[in-house]
N, C-alpha and C. Protein backbone atom coordinates (compact mmCIF):
# COMPACT_ATOMS: atom_id res chain seq x y z
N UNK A 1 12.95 0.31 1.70
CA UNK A 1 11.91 1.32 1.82
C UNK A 1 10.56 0.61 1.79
N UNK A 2 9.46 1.00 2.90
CA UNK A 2 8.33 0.97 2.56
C UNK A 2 6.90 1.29 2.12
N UNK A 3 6.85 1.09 1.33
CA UNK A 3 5.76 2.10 0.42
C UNK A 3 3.90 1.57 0.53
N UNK A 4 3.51 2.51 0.87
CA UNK A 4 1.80 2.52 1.09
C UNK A 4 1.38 2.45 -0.36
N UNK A 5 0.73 1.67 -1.44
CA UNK A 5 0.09 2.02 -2.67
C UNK A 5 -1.50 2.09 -2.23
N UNK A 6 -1.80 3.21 -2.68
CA UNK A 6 -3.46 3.80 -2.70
C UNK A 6 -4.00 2.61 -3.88
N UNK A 7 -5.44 2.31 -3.92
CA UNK A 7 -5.81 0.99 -4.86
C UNK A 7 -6.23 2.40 -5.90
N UNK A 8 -5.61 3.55 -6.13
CA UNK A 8 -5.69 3.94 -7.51
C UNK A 8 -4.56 3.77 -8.29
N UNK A 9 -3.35 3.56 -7.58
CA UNK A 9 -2.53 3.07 -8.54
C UNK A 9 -2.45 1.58 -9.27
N UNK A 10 -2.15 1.41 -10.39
CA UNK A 10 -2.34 0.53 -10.96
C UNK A 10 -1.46 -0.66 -10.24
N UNK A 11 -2.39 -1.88 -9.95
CA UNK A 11 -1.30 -2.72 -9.64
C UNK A 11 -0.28 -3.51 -10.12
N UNK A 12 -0.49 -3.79 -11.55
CA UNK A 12 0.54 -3.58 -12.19
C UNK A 12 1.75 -2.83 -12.04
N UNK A 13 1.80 -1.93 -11.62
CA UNK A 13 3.00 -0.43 -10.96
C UNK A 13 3.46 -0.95 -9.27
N UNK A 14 2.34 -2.05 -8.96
CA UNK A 14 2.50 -2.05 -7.12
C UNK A 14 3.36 -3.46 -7.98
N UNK A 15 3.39 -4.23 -8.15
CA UNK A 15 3.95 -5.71 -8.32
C UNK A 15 5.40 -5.51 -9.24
N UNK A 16 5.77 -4.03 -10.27
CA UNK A 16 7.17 -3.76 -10.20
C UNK A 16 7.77 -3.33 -9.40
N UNK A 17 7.06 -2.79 -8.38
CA UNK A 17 7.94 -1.85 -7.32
C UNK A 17 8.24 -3.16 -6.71
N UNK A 18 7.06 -4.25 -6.61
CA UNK A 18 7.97 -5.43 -5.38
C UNK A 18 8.92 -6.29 -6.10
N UNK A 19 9.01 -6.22 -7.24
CA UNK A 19 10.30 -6.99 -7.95
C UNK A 19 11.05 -6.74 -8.24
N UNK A 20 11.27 -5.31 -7.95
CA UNK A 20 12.64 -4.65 -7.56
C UNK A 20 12.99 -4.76 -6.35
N UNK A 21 12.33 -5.17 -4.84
CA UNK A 21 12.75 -5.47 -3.56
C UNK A 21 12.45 -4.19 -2.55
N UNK A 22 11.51 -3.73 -3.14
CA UNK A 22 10.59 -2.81 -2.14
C UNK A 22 9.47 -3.58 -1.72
N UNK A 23 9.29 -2.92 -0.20
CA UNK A 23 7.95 -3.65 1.00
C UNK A 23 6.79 -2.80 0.31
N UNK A 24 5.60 -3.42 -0.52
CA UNK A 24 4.77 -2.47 -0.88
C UNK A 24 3.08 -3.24 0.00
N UNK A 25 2.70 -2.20 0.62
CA UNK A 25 1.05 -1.96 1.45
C UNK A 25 0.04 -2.09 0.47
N UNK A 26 -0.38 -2.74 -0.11
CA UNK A 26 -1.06 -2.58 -1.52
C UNK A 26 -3.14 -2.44 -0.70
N UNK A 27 -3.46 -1.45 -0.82
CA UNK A 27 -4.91 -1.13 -0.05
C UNK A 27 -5.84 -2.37 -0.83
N UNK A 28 -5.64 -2.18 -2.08
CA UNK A 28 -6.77 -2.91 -2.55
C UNK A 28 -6.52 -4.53 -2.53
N UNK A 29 -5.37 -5.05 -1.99
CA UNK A 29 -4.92 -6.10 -1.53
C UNK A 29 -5.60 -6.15 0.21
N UNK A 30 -5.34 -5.26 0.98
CA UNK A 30 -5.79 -5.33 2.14
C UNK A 30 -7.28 -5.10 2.72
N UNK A 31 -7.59 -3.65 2.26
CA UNK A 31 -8.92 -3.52 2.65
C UNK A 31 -9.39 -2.50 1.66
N UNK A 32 -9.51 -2.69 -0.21
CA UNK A 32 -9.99 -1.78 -0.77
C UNK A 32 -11.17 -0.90 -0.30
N UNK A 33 -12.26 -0.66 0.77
CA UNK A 33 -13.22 -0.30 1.38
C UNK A 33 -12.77 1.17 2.13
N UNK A 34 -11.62 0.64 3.20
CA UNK A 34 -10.86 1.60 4.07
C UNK A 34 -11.02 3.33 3.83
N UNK A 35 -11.32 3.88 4.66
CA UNK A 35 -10.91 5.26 4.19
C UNK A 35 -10.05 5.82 4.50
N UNK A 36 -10.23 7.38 3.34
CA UNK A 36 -8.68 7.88 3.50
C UNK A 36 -7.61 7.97 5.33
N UNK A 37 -8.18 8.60 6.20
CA UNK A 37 -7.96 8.96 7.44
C UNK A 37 -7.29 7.35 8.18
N UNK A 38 -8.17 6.32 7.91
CA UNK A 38 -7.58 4.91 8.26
C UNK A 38 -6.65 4.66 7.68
N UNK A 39 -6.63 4.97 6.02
CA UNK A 39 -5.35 4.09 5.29
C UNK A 39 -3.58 4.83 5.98
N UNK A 40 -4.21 6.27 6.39
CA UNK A 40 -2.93 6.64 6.99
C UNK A 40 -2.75 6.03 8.04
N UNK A 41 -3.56 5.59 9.41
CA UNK A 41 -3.27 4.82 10.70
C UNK A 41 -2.84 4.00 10.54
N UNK A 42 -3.75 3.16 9.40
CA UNK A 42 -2.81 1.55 9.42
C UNK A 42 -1.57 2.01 8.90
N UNK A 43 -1.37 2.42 7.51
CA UNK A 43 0.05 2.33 7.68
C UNK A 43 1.49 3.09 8.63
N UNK A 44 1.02 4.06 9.45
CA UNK A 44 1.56 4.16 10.25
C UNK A 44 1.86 2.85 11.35
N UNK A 45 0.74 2.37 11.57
CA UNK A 45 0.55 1.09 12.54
C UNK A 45 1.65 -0.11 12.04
N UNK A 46 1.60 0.04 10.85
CA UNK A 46 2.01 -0.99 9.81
C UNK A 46 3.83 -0.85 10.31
N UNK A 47 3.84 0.26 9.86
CA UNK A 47 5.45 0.87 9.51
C UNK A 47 6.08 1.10 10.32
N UNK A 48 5.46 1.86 11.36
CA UNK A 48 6.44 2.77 12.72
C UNK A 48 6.73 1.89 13.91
């Protein structure tokens, strides 16, 4: 599964989900700035 994390979740919470062997999008890893309407394109872009 691949999962989009918004940079309000704690990343702490994004770095267990990947050490259990989930693909995680982490925003504030990529482009904390981004807005909402983009963070959905890219990860569509990302995923589909």
């Amino acid at each position: 599964m691949k999962i989009v994390a918004d940079e309000s979740l704690d990343f702490n919470i994004v770095q267990a989900i990947r050490d259990v062997g989930f693909d995680v999008w982490a925003v504030v890893e990529q482009d904390p700035s981004i807005k909402r309407p983009s963070r959905l394109h890219s990860s569509k872009t990302l995923y589909c």
